[in-house]
Structure formats: C-alpha cells, structure tokens
C-alpha atoms as a PDB file:
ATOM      1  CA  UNK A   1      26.261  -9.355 -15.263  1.00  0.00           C
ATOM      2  CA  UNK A   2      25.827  -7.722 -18.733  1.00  0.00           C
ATOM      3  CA  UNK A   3      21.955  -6.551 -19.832  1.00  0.00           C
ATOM      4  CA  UNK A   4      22.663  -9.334 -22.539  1.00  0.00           C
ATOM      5  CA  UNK A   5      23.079 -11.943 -19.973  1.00  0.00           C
ATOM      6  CA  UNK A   6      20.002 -10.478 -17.786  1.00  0.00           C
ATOM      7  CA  UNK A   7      17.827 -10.785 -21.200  1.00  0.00           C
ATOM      8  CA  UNK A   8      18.889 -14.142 -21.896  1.00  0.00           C
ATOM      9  CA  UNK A   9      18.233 -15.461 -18.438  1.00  0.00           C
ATOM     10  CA  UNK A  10      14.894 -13.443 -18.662  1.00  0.00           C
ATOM     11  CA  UNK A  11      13.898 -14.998 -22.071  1.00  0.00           C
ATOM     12  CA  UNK A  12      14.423 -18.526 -20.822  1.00  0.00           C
ATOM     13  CA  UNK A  13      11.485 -18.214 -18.633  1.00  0.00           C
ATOM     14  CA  UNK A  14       8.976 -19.020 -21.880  1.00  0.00           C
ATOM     15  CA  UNK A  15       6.132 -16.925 -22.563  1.00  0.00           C
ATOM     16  CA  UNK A  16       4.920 -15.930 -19.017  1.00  0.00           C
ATOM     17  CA  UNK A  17       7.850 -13.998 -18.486  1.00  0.00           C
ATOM     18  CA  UNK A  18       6.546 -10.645 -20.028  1.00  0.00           C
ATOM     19  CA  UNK A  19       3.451 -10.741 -17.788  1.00  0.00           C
ATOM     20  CA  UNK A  20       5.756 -11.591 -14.892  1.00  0.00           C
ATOM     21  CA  UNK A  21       8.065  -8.447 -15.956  1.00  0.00           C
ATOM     22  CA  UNK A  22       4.757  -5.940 -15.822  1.00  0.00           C
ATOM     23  CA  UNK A  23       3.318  -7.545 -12.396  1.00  0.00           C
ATOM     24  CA  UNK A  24       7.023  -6.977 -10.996  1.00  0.00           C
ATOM     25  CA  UNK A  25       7.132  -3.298 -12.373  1.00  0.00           C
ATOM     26  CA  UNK A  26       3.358  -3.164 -11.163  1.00  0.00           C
ATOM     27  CA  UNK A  27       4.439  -4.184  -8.066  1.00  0.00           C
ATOM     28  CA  UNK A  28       7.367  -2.024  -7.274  1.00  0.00           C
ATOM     29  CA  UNK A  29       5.330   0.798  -8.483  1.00  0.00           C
ATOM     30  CA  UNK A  30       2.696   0.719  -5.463  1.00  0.00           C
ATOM     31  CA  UNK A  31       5.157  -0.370  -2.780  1.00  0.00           C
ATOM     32  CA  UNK A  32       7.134   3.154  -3.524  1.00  0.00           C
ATOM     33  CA  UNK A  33       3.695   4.848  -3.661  1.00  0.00           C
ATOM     34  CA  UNK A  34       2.752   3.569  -0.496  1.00  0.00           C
ATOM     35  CA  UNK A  35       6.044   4.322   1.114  1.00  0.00           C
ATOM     36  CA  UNK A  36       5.888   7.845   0.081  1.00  0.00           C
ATOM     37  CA  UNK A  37       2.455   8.416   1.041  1.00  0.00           C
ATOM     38  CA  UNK A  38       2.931   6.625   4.862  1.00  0.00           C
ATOM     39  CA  UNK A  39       6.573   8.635   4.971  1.00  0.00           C
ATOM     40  CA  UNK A  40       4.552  12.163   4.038  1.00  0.00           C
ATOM     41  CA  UNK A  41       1.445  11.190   6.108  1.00  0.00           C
ATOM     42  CA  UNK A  42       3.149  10.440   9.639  1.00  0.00           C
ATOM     43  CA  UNK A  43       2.152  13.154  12.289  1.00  0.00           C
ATOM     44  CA  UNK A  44       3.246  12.778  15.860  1.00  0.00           C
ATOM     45  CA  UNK A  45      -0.596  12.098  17.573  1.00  0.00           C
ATOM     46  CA  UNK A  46       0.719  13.170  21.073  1.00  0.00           C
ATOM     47  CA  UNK A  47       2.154  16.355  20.227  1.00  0.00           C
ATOM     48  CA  UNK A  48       0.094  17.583  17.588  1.00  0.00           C
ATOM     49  CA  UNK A  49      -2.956  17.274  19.634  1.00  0.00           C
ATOM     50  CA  UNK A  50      -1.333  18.855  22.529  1.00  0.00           C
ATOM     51  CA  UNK A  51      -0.260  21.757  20.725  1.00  0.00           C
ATOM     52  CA  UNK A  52      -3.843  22.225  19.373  1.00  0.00           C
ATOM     53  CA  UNK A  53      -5.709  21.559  22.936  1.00  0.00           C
ATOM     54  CA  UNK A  54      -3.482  24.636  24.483  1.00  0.00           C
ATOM     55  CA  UNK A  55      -4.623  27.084  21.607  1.00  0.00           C
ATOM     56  CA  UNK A  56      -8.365  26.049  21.991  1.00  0.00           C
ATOM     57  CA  UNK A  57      -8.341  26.501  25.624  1.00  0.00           C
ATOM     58  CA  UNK A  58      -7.121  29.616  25.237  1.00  0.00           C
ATOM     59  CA  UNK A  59      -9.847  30.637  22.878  1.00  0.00           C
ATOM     60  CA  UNK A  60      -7.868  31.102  19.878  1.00  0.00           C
ATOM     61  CA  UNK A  61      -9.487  28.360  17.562  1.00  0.00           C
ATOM     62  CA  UNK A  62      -8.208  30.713  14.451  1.00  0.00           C
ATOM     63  CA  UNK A  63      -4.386  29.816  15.513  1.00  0.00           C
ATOM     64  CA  UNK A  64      -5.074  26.658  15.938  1.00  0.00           C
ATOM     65  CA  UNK A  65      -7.003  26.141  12.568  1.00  0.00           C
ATOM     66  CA  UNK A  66      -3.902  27.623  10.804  1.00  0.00           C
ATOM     67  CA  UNK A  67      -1.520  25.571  13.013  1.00  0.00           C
ATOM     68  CA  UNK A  68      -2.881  22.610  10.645  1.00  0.00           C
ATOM     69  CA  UNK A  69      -3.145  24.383   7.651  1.00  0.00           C
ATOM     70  CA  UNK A  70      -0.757  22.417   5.029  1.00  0.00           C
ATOM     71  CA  UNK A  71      -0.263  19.143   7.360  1.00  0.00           C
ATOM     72  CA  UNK A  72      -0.661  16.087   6.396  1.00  0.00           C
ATOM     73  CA  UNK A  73      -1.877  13.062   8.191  1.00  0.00           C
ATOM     74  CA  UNK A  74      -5.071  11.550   8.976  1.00  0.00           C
ATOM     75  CA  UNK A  75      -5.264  12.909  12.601  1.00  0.00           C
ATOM     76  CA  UNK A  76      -4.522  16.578  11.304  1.00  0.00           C
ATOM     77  CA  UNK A  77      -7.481  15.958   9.080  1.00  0.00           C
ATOM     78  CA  UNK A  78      -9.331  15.095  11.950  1.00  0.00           C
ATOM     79  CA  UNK A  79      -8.148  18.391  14.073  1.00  0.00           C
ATOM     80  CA  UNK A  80      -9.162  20.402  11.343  1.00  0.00           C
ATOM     81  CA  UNK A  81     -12.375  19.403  10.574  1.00  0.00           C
ATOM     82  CA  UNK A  82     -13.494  19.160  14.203  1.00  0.00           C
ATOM     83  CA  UNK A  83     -12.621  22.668  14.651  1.00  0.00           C
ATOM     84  CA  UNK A  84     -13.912  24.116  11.482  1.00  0.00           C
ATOM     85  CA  UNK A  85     -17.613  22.089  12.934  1.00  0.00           C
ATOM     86  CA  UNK A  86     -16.708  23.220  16.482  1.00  0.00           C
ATOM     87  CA  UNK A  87     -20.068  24.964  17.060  1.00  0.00           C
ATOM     88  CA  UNK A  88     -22.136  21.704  16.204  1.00  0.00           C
ATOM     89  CA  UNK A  89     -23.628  18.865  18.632  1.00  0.00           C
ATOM     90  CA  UNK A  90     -21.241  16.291  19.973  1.00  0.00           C
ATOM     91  CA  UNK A  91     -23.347  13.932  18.297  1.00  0.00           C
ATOM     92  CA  UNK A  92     -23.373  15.494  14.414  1.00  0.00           C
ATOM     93  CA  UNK A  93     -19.457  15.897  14.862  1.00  0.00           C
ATOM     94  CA  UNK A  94     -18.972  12.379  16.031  1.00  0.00           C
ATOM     95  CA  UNK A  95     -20.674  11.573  12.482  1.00  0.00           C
ATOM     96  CA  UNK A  96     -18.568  14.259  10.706  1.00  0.00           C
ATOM     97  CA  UNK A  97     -15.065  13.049  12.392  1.00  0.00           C
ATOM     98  CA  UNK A  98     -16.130   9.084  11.810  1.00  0.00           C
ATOM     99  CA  UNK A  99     -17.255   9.721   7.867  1.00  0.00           C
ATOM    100  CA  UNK A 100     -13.396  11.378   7.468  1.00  0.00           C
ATOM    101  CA  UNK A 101     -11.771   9.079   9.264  1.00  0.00           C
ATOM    102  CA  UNK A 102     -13.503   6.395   7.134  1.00  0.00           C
ATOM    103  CA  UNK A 103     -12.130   8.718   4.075  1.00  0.00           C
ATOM    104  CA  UNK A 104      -8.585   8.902   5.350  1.00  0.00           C
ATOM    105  CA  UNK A 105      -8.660   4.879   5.738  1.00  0.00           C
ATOM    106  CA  UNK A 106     -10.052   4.412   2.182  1.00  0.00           C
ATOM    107  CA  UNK A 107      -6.932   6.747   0.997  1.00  0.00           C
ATOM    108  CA  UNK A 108      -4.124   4.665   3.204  1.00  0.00           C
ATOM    109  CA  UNK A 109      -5.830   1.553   1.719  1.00  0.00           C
ATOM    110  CA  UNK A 110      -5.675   2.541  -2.022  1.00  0.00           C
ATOM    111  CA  UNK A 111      -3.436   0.619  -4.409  1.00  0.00           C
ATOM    112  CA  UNK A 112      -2.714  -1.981  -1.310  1.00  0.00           C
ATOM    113  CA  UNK A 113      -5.005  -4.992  -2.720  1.00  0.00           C
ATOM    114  CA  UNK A 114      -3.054  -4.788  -6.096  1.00  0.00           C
ATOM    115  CA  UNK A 115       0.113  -6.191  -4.298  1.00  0.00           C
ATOM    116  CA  UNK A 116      -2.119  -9.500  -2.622  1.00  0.00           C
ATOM    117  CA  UNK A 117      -3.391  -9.785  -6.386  1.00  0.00           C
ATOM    118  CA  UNK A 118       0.619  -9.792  -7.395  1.00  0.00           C
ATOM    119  CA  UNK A 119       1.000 -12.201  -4.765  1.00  0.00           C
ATOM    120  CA  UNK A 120      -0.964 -14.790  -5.872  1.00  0.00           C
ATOM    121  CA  UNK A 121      -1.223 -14.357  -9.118  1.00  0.00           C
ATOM    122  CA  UNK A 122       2.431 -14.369  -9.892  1.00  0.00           C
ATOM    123  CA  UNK A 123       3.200 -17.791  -8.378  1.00  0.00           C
ATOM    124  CA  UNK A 124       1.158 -19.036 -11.122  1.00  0.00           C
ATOM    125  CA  UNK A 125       1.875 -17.603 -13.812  1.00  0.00           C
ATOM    126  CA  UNK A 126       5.589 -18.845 -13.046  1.00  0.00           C
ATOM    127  CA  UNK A 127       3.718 -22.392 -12.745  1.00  0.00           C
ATOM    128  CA  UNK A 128       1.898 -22.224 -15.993  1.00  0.00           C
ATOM    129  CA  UNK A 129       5.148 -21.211 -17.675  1.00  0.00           C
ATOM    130  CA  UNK A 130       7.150 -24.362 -16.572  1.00  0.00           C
ATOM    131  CA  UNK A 131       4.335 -26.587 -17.448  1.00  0.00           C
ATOM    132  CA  UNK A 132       4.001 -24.621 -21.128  1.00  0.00           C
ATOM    133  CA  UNK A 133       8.050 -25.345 -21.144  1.00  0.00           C
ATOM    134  CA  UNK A 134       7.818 -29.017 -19.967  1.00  0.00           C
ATOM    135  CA  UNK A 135       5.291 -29.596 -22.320  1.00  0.00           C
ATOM    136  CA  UNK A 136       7.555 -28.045 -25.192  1.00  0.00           C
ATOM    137  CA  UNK A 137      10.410 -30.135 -24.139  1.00  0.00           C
ATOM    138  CA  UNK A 138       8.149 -33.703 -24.259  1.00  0.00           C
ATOM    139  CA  UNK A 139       7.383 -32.280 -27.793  1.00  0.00           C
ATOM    140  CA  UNK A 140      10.707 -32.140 -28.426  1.00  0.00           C
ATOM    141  CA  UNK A 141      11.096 -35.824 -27.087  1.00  0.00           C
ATOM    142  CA  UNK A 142       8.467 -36.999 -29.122  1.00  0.00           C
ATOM    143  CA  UNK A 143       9.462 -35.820 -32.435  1.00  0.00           C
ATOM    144  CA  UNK A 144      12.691 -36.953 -32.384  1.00  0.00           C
ATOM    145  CA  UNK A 145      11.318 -40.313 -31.546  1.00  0.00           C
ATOM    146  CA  UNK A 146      13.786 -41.337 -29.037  1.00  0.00           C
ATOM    147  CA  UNK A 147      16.499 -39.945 -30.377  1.00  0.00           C
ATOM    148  CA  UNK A 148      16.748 -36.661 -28.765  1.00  0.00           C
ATOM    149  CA  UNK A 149      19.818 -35.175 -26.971  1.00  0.00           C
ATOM    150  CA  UNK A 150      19.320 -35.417 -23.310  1.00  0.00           C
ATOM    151  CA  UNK A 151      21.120 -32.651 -22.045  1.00  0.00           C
ATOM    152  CA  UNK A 152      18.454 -30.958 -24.778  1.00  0.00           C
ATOM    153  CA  UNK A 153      15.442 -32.315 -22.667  1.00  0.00           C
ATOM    154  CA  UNK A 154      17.006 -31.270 -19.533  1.00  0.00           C
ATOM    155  CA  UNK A 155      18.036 -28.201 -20.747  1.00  0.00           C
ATOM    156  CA  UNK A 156      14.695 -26.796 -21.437  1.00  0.00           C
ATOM    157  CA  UNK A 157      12.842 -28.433 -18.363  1.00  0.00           C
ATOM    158  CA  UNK A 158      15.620 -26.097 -16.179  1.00  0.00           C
ATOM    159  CA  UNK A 159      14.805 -23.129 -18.665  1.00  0.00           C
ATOM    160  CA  UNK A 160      11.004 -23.935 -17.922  1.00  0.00           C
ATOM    161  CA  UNK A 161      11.835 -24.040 -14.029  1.00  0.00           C
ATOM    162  CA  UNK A 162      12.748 -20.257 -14.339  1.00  0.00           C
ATOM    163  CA  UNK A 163       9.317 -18.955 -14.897  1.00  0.00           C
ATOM    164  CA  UNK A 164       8.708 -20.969 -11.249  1.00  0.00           C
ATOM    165  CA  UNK A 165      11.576 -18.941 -10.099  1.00  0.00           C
ATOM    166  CA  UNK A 166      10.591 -15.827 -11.366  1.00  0.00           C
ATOM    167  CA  UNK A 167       6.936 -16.042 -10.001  1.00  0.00           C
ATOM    168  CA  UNK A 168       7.606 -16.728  -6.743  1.00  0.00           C
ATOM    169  CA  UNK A 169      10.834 -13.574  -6.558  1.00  0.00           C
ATOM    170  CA  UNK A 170       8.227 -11.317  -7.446  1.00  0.00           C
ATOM    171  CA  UNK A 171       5.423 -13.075  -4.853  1.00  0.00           C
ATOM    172  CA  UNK A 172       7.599 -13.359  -1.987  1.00  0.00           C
ATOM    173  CA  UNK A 173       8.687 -10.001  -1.613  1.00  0.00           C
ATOM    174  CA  UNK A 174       4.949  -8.660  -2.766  1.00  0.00           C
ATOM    175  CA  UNK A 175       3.820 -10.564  -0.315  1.00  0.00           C
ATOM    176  CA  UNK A 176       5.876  -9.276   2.769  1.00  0.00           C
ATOM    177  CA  UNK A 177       4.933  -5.547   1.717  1.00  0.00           C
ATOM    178  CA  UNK A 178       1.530  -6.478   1.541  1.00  0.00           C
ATOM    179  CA  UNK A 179       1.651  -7.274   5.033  1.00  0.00           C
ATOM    180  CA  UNK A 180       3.431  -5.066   6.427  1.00  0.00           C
ATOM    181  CA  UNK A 181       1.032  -1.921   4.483  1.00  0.00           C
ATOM    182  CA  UNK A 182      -2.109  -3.635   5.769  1.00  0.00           C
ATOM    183  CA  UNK A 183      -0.591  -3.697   9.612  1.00  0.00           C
ATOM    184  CA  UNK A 184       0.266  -0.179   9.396  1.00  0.00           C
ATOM    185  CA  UNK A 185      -2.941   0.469   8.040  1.00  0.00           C
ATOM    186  CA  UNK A 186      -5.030  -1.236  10.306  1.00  0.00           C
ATOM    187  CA  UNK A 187      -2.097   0.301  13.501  1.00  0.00           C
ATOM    188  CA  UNK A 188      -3.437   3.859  11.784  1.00  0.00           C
ATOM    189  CA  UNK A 189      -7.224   3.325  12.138  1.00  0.00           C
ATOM    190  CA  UNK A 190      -6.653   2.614  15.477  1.00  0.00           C
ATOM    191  CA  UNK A 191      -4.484   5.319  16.338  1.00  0.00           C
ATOM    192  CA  UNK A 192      -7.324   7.498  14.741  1.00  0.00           C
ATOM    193  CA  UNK A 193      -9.585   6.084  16.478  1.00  0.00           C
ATOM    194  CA  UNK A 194      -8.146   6.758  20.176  1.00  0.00           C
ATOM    195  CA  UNK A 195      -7.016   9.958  19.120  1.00  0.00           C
ATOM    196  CA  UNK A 196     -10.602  10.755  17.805  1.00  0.00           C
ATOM    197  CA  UNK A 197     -11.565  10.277  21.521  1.00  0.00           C
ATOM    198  CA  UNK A 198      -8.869  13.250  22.502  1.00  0.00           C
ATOM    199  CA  UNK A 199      -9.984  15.333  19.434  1.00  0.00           C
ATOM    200  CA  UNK A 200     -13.607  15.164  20.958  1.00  0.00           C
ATOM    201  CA  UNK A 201     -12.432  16.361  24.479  1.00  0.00           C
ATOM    202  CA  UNK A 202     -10.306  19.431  22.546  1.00  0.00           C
ATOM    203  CA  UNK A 203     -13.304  20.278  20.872  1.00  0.00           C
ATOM    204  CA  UNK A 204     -15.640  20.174  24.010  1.00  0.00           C
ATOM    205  CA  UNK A 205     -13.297  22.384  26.409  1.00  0.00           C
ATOM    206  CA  UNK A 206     -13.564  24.878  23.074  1.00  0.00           C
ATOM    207  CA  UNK A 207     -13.741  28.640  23.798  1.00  0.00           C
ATOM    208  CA  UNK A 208     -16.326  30.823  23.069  1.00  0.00           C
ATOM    209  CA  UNK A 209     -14.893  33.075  21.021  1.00  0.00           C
ATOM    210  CA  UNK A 210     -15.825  33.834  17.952  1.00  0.00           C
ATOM    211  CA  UNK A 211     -13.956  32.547  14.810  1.00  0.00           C
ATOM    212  CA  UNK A 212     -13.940  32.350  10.918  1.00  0.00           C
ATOM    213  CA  UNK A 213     -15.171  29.700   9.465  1.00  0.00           C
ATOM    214  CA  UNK A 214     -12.490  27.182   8.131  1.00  0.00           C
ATOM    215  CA  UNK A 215     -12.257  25.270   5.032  1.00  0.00           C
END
C-alpha cells in the first residue's frame, strides 16, 4: 500500500482525523518511554540485596555503597540511601526509605495517565467524526432534494465510519498498555515494599566501621 493510498484512506476519516493522528503519535510516544524506562530500571531484588547484605556484614559499607553506584532501579535506590543514612534510628530511616520509595513510584507512574486519557478520548473523537460525516452526507441528501446518487450517500456514511475505526485502533491498543504499565507498576511498589523489609534487616546487622559519607 502506497503513502498515497495510506493518505487517502486517512483523509476519509473527516476532520477528527488529525487529532486522532497526534493522540496515536502521543500515544506510541509514552508506551516506548515506558518500555525503555521499565527495560533500564529492572534489578534482580534477590541477588542484589544478597550481594549487598554479605559486604555489610563484613563491615565494608564503602564496597557496598560503590557496588550500587551507577544502578538503576528503585530497590538500588533504596540500598543506597539506606546505607548512606546507616548511622540513623530505625525509625528516621523507615521515613527516609518510605519518602524514596514514594519518589521512585511517582517516576514509574509518569506519562502512564496520558495513555487512559488516549483511551477514552480517542473513541470519541472517532464518534464525533462519523456523526460530523453523517451529518455532511444528509446535507448532501437534502440539497439535492431527492435526487442524490445513492452510492454518493453511502459512500460518505462508510468514509464517516472510518473516524469510528480509527478511534477505537488507537484506543484498543492504548488501552491494553495502559494496563499492563499500571500492573507492573503497582507489581513494583510491592516488590519495594517487601524488599524494603530486607533492606531494613541489611541495614540493622550493619558493621561498625567507619565509612564516608555517600551521596
């Protein structure tokens, strides 16, 4: 199929078809974002913590502090600040590690509500471009005062139909990422939140050596 052909199948979808075209592009825009950001933020839990509990218990809270330097990944985050407040009350680091989890959340979150708003919104602007092309084609009807060419009326009432078409190719898929985003971000916060439990015991079986301060 030529870009001609595309265009022309495009430009029979009325005037709701440009605002369709940006909430598609929209759209395809965040669902890469978000794919990228999940793909770049997925650190193993189990072995990360692990790996970070043996060089605490051996004292050597340095190592592990540069063990996380340059990861990515809401539990890293976690590891790193716990250790860089090691020497503070269970109680102020609880707060500390719950305000950055809360962070990381807000970040894995971000751009995600545009795609429910593409959703629903593009459904009907697919609907209020058939009805503008019905209504065109009754126009049509009624000036020719009966003597229009039927295949004419039908003609544009199947053009109008493909703003209907269009809205709901763009919602369907939208829809199904949006989903599956706000699962993984809601499977996330609860990972963080059992491995904030973990975190807490790494931090309490801390050494006592002394250590530069992280940031």
């Amino acid at each position: 199929m030529s870009f001609s052909s595309i265009w022309s199948w495009f430009s029979l979808g009325g005037p709701m078809t440009l605002p369709l075209i940006l909430a598609s592009v929209m759209s395809l825009a965040v669902i890469i974002e978000k794919a990228i950001f999940f793909a770049r933020h997925n650190d193993n839990n189990f072995r990360l913590i692990k790996r970070i509990e043996l060089l605490v218990e051996e004292g050597d809270i340095l190592s592990a502090l540069n063990e996380l330097k340059g990861k990515k990944g809401p539990n890293a985050k976690l590891l790193s600040t716990a250790l860089a407040h090691h020497s503070e009350d269970m109680g102020r680091l609880r707060e500390v590690l719950q305000a950055v989890g809360e962070d990381e959340i807000k970040k894995m979150e971000k751009h995600i509500q545009i795609l429910d708003v593409i959703a629903m919104i593009s459904p009907l602007l697919g609907l209020l471009g058939t009805v503008i092309g019905i209504i065109s084609s009754f126009n049509i009807l009624g000036t020719a005062a009966g003597a229009a060419n039927p295949a004419q009326i039908s003609s544009g009432i199947a053009a109008a139909l493909i703003s209907t078409a269009m809205g709901l190719i763009i919602a369907i898929p939208t829809a199904i990422f949006y989903s599956y985003f706000t699962n993984k971000v809601e499977k996330k916060a609860h990972e963080m939140n059992l491995s904030m439990v973990d975190i807490m015991d790494v931090v309490a079986n801390r050494g006592d050596n002394n250590v530069q301060t992280y940031s």
